[in-house]
PDB file of N, CA and C in Angstrom:
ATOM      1  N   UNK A   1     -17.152 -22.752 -10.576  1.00  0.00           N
ATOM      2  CA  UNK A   1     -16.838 -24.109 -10.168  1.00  0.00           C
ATOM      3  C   UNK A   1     -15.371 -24.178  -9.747  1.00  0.00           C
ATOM      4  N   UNK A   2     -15.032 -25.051  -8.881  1.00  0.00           N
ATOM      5  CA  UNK A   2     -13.665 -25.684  -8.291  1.00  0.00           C
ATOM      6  C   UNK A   2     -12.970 -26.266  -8.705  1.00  0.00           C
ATOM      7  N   UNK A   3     -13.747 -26.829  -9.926  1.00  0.00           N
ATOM      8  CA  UNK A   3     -12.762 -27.492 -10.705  1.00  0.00           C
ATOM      9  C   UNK A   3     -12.763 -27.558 -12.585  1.00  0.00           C
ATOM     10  N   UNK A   4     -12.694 -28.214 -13.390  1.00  0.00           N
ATOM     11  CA  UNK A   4     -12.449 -27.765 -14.822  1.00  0.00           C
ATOM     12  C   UNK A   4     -14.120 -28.861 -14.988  1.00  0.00           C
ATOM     13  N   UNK A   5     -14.994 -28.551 -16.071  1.00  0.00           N
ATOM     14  CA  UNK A   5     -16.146 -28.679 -15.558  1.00  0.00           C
ATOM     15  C   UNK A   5     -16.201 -30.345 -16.742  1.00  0.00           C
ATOM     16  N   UNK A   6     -14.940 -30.663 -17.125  1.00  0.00           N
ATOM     17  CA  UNK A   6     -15.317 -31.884 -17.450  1.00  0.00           C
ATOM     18  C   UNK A   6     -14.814 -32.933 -16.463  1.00  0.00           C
ATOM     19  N   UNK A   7     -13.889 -32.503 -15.620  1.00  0.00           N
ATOM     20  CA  UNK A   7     -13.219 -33.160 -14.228  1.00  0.00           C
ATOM     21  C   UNK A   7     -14.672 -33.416 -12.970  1.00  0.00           C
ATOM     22  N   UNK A   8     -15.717 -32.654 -13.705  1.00  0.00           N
ATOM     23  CA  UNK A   8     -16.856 -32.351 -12.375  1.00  0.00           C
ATOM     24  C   UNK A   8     -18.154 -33.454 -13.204  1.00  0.00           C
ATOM     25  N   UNK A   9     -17.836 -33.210 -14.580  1.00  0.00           N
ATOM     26  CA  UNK A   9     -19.006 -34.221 -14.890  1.00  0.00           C
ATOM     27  C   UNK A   9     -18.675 -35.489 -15.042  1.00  0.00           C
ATOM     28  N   UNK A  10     -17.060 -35.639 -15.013  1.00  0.00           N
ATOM     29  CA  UNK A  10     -16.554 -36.821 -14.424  1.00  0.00           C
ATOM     30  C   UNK A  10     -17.219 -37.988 -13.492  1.00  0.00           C
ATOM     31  N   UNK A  11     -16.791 -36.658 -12.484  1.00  0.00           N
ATOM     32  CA  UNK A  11     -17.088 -36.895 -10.818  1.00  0.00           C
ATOM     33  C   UNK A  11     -18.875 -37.479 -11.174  1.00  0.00           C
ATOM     34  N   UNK A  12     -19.334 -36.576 -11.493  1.00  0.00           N
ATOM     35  CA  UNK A  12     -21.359 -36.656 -11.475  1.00  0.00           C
ATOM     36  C   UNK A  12     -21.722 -37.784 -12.226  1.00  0.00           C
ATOM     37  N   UNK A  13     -20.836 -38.091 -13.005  1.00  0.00           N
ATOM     38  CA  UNK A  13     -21.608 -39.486 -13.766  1.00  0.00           C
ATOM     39  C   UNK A  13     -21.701 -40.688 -13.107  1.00  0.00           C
ATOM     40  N   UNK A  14     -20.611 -40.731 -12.496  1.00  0.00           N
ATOM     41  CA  UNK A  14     -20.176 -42.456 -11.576  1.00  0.00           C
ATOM     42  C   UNK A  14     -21.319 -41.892 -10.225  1.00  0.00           C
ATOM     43  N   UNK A  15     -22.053 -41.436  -9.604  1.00  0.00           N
ATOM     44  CA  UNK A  15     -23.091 -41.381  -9.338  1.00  0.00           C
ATOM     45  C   UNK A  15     -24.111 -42.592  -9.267  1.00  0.00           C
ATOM     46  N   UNK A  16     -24.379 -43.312  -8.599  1.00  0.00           N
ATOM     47  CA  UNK A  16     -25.665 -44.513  -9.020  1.00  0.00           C
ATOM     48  C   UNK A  16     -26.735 -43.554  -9.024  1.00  0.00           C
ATOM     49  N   UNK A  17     -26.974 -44.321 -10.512  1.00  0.00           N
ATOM     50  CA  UNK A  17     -28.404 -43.502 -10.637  1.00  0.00           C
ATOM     51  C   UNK A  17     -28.553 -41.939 -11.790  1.00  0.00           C
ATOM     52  N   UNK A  18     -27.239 -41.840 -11.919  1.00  0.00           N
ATOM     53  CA  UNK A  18     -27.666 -40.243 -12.635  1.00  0.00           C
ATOM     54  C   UNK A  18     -26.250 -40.920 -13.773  1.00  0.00           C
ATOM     55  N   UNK A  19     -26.702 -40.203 -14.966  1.00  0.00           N
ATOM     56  CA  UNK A  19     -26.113 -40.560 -16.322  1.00  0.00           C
ATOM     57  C   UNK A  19     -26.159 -39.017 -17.536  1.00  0.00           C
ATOM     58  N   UNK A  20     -25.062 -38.896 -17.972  1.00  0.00           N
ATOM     59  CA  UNK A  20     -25.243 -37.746 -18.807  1.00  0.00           C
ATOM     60  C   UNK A  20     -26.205 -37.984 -19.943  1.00  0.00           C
ATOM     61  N   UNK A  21     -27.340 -37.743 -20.198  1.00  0.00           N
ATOM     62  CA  UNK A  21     -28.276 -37.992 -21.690  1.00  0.00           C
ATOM     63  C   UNK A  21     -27.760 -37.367 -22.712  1.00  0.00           C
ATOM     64  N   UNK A  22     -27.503 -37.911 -23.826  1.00  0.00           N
ATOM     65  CA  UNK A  22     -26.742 -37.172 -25.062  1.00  0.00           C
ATOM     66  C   UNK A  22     -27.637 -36.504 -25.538  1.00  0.00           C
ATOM     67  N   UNK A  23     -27.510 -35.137 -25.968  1.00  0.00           N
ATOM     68  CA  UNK A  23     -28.077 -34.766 -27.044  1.00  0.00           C
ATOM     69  C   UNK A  23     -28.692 -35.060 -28.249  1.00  0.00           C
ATOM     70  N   UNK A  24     -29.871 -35.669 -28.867  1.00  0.00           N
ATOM     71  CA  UNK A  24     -30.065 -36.332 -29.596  1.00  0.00           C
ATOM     72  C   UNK A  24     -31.235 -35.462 -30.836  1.00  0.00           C
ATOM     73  N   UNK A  25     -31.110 -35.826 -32.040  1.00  0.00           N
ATOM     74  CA  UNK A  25     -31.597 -35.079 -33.539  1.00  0.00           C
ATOM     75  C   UNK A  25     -33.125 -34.953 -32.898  1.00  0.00           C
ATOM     76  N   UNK A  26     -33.459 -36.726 -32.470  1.00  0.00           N
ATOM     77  CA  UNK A  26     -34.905 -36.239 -31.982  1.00  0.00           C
ATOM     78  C   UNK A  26     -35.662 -35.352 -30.486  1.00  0.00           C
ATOM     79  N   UNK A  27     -34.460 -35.159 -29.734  1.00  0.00           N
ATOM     80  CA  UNK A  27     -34.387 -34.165 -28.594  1.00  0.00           C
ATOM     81  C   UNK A  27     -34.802 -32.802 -28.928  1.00  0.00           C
ATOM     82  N   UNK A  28     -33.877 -32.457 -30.338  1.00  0.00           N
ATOM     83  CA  UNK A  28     -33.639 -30.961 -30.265  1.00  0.00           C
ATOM     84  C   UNK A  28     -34.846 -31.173 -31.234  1.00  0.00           C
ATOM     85  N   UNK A  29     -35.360 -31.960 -32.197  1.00  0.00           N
ATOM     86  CA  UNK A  29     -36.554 -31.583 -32.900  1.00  0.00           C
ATOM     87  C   UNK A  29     -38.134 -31.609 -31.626  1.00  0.00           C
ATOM     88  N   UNK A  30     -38.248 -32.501 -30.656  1.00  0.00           N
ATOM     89  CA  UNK A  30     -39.343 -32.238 -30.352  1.00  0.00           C
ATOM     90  C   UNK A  30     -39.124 -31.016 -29.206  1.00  0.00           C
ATOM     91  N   UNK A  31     -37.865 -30.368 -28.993  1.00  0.00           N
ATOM     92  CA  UNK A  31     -37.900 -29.074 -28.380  1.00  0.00           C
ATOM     93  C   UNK A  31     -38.462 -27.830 -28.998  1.00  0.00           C
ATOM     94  N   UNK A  32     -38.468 -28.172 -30.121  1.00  0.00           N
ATOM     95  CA  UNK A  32     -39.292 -27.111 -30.901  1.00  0.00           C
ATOM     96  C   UNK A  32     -40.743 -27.577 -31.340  1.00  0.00           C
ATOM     97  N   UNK A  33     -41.274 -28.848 -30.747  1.00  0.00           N
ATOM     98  CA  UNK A  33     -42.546 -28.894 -30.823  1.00  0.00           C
ATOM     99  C   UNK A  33     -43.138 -28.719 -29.851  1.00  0.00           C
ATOM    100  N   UNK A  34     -42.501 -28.463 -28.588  1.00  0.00           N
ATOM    101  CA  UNK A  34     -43.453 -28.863 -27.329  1.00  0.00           C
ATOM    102  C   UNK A  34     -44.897 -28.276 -27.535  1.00  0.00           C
ATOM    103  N   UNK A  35     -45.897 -28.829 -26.678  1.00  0.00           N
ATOM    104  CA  UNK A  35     -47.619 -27.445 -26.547  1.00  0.00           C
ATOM    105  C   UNK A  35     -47.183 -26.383 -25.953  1.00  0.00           C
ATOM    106  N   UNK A  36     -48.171 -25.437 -26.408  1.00  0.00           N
ATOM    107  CA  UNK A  36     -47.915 -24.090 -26.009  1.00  0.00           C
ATOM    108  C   UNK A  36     -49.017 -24.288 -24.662  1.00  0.00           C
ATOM    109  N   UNK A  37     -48.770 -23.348 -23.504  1.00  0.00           N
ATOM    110  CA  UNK A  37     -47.470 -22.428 -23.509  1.00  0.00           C
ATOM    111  C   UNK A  37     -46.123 -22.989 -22.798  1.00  0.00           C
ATOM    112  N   UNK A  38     -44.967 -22.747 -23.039  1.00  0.00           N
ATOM    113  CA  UNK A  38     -44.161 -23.565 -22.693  1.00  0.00           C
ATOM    114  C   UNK A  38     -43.123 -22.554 -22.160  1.00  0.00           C
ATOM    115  N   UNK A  39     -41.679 -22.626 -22.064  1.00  0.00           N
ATOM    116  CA  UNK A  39     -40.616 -21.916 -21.456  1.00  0.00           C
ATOM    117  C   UNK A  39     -40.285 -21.187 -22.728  1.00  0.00           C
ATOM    118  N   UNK A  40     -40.125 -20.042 -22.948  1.00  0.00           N
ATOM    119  CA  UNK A  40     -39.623 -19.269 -23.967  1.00  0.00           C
ATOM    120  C   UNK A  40     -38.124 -19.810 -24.017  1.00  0.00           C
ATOM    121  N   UNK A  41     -37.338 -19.963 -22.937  1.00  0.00           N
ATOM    122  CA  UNK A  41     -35.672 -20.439 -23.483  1.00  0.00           C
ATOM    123  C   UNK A  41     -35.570 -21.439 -24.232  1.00  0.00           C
ATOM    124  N   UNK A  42     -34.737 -21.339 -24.831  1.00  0.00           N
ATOM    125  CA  UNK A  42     -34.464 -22.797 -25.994  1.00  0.00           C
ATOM    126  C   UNK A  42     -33.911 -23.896 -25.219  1.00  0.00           C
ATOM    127  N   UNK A  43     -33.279 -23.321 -23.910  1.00  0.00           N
ATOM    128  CA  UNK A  43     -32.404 -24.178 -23.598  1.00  0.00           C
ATOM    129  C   UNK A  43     -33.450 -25.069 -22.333  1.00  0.00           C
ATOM    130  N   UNK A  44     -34.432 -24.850 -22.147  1.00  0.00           N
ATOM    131  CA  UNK A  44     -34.960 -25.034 -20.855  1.00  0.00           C
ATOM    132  C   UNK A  44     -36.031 -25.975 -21.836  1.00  0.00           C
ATOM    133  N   UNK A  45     -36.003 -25.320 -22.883  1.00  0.00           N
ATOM    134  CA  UNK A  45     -37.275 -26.190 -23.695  1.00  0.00           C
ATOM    135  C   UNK A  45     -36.326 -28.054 -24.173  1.00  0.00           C
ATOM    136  N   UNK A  46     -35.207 -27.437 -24.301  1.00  0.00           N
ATOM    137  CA  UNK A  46     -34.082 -28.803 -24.823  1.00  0.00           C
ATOM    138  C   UNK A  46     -34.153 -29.732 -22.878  1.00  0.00           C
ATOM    139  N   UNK A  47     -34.370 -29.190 -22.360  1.00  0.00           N
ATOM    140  CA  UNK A  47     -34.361 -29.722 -20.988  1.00  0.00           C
ATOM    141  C   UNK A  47     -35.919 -30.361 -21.050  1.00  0.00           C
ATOM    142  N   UNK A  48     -36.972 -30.147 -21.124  1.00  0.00           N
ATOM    143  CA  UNK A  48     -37.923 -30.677 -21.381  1.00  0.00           C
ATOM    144  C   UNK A  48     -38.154 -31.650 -22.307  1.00  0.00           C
ATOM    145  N   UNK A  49     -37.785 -31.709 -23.221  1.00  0.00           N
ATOM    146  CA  UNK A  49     -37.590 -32.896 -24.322  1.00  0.00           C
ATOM    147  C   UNK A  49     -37.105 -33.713 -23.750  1.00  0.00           C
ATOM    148  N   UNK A  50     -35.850 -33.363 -23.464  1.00  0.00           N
ATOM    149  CA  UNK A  50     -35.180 -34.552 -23.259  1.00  0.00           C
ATOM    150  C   UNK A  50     -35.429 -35.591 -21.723  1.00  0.00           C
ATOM    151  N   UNK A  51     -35.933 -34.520 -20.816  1.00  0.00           N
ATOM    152  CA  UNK A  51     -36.854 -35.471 -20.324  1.00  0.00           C
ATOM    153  C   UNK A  51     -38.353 -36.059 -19.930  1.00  0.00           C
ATOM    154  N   UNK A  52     -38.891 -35.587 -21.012  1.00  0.00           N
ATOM    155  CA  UNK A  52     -39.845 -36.371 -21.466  1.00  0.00           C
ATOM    156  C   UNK A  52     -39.458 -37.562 -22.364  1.00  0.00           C
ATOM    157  N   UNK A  53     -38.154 -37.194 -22.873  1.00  0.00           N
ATOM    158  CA  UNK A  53     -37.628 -38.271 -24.109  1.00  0.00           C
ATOM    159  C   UNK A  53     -36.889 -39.324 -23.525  1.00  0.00           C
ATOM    160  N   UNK A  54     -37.173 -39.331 -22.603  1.00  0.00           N
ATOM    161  CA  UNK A  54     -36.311 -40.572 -20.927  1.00  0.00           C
ATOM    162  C   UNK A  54     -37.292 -40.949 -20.145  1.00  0.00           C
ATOM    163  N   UNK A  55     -38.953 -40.362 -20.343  1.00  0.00           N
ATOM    164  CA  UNK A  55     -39.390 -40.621 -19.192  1.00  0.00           C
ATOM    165  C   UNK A  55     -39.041 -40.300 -17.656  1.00  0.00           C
ATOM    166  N   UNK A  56     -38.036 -39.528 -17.462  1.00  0.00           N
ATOM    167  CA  UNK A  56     -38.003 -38.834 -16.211  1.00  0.00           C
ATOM    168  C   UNK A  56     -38.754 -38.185 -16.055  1.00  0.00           C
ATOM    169  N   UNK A  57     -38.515 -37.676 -14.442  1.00  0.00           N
ATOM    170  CA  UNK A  57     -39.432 -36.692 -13.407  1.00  0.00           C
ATOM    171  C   UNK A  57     -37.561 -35.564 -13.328  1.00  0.00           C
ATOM    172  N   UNK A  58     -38.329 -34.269 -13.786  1.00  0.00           N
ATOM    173  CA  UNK A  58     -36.987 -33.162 -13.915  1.00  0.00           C
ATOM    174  C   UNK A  58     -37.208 -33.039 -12.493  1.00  0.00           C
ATOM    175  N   UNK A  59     -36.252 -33.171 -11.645  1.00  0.00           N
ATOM    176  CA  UNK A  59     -36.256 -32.321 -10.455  1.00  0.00           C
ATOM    177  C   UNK A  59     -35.222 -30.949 -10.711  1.00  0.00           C
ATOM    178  N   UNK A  60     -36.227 -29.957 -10.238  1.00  0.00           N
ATOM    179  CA  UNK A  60     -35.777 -28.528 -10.189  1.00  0.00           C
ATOM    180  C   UNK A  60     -36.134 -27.453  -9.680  1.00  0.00           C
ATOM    181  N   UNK A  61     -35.680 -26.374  -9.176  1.00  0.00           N
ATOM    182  CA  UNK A  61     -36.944 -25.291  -8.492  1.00  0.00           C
ATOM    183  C   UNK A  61     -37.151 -24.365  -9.490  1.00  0.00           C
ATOM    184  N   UNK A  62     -36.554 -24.442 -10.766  1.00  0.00           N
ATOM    185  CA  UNK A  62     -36.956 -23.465 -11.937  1.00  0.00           C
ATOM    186  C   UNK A  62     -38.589 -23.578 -11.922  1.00  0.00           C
ATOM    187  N   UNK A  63     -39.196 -21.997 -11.433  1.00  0.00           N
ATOM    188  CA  UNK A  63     -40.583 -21.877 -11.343  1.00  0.00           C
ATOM    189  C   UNK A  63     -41.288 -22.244 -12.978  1.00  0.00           C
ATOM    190  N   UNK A  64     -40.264 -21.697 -14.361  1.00  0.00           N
ATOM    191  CA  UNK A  64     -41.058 -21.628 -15.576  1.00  0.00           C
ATOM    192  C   UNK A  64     -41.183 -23.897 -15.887  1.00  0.00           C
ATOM    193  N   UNK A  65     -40.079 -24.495 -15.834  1.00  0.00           N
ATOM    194  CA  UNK A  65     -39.656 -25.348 -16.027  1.00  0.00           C
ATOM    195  C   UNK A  65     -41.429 -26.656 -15.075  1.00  0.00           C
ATOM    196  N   UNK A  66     -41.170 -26.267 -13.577  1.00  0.00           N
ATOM    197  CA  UNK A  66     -41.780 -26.537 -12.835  1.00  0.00           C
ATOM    198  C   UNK A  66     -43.733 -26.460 -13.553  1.00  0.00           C
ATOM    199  N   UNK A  67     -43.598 -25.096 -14.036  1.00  0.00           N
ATOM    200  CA  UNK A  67     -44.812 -25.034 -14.581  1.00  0.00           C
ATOM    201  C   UNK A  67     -45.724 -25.467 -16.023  1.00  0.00           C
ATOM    202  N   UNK A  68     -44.868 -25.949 -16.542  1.00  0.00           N
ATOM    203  CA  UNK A  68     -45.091 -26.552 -17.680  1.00  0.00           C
ATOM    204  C   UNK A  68     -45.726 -27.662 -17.415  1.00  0.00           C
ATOM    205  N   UNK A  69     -46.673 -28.050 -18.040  1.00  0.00           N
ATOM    206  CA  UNK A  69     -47.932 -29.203 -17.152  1.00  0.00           C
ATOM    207  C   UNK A  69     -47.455 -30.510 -18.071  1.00  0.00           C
ATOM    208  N   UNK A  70     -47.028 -30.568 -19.500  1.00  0.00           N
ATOM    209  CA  UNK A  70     -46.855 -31.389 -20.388  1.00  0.00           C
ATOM    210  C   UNK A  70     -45.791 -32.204 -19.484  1.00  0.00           C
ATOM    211  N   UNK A  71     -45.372 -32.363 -18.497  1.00  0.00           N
ATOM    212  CA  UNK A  71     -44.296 -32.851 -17.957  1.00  0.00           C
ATOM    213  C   UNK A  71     -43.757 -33.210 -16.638  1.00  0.00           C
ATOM    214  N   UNK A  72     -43.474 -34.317 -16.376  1.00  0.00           N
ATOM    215  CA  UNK A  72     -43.229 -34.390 -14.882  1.00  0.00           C
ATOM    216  C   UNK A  72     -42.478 -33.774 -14.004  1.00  0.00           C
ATOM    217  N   UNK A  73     -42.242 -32.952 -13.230  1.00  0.00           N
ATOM    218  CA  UNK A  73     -41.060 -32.558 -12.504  1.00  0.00           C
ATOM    219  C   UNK A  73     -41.540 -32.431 -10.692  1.00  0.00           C
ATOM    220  N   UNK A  74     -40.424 -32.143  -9.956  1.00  0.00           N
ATOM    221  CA  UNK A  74     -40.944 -32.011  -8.277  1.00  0.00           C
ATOM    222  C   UNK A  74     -39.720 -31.307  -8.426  1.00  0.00           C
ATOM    223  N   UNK A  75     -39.645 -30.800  -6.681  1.00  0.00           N
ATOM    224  CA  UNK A  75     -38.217 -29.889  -6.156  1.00  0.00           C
ATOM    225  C   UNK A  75     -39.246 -29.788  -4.594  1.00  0.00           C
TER     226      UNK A  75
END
Protein backbone atom coordinates (compact mmCIF):
# COMPACT_ATOMS: atom_id res chain seq x y z
CA UNK A 1 0.00 0.00 0.00
CA UNK A 2 0.82 3.88 -0.59
CA UNK A 3 0.02 4.79 2.32
CA UNK A 4 0.03 3.78 6.33
CA UNK A 5 -3.03 1.40 6.26
CA UNK A 6 -4.95 3.28 8.97
CA UNK A 7 -4.60 6.67 6.77
CA UNK A 8 -6.32 4.19 3.91
CA UNK A 9 -9.12 2.90 6.13
CA UNK A 10 -9.55 6.40 6.91
CA UNK A 11 -9.97 7.29 3.40
CA UNK A 12 -12.52 3.84 2.85
CA UNK A 13 -14.84 4.57 5.57
CA UNK A 14 -16.21 8.14 4.55
CA UNK A 15 -17.27 6.16 1.45
CA UNK A 16 -21.32 6.29 1.18
CA UNK A 17 -22.29 3.15 1.77
CA UNK A 18 -19.31 1.04 3.11
CA UNK A 19 -18.54 1.09 7.05
CA UNK A 20 -15.81 -0.82 8.98
CA UNK A 21 -17.93 -3.85 10.96
CA UNK A 22 -16.30 -4.39 14.34
CA UNK A 23 -15.30 -7.48 15.32
CA UNK A 24 -17.76 -8.84 17.55
CA UNK A 25 -17.76 -12.05 20.58
CA UNK A 26 -20.78 -13.21 18.52
CA UNK A 27 -18.88 -12.92 15.01
CA UNK A 28 -15.93 -14.88 16.06
CA UNK A 29 -18.27 -17.51 17.92
CA UNK A 30 -20.57 -18.26 14.94
CA UNK A 31 -17.23 -18.45 12.76
CA UNK A 32 -16.60 -21.50 14.33
CA UNK A 33 -20.06 -22.75 13.81
CA UNK A 34 -20.63 -22.23 10.29
CA UNK A 35 -22.22 -25.82 8.15
CA UNK A 36 -19.84 -27.87 6.82
CA UNK A 37 -18.29 -27.69 4.22
CA UNK A 38 -17.05 -24.34 4.56
CA UNK A 39 -13.51 -22.35 3.95
CA UNK A 40 -10.83 -24.08 5.98
CA UNK A 41 -9.20 -20.36 6.81
CA UNK A 42 -10.22 -18.93 10.01
CA UNK A 43 -9.97 -15.79 8.60
CA UNK A 44 -12.28 -16.18 5.55
CA UNK A 45 -14.64 -18.13 7.88
CA UNK A 46 -14.59 -14.64 10.35
CA UNK A 47 -15.49 -12.98 6.88
CA UNK A 48 -18.51 -15.11 6.53
CA UNK A 49 -19.98 -14.54 9.88
CA UNK A 50 -19.71 -11.44 9.88
CA UNK A 51 -21.50 -11.09 6.89
CA UNK A 52 -24.11 -13.10 7.39
CA UNK A 53 -24.13 -11.26 10.87
CA UNK A 54 -25.07 -7.84 8.73
CA UNK A 55 -27.09 -9.44 6.31
CA UNK A 56 -24.84 -8.49 3.47
CA UNK A 57 -24.13 -9.85 -0.01
CA UNK A 58 -19.85 -10.38 0.32
CA UNK A 59 -18.75 -9.18 -2.93
CA UNK A 60 -15.54 -11.02 -3.91
CA UNK A 61 -13.81 -13.23 -6.52
CA UNK A 62 -12.40 -15.52 -3.70
CA UNK A 63 -13.51 -18.89 -5.55
CA UNK A 64 -13.60 -20.83 -1.75
CA UNK A 65 -15.56 -17.73 -0.13
CA UNK A 66 -17.85 -17.46 -3.42
CA UNK A 67 -18.63 -21.15 -2.90
CA UNK A 68 -19.96 -21.50 0.28
CA UNK A 69 -23.82 -21.77 -0.36
CA UNK A 70 -24.79 -20.79 3.44
CA UNK A 71 -24.28 -17.23 2.15
CA UNK A 72 -24.79 -14.48 -0.12
CA UNK A 73 -22.01 -13.21 -2.20
CA UNK A 74 -21.53 -12.01 -6.27
CA UNK A 75 -18.17 -10.59 -8.02
Amino acid sequence: MRRPVGDWLDLAIVRPGLHLAELTQAVLVASGQLAKPCPADPADQIIIATARDREAVLITKDRDLRAYAHMRSLW
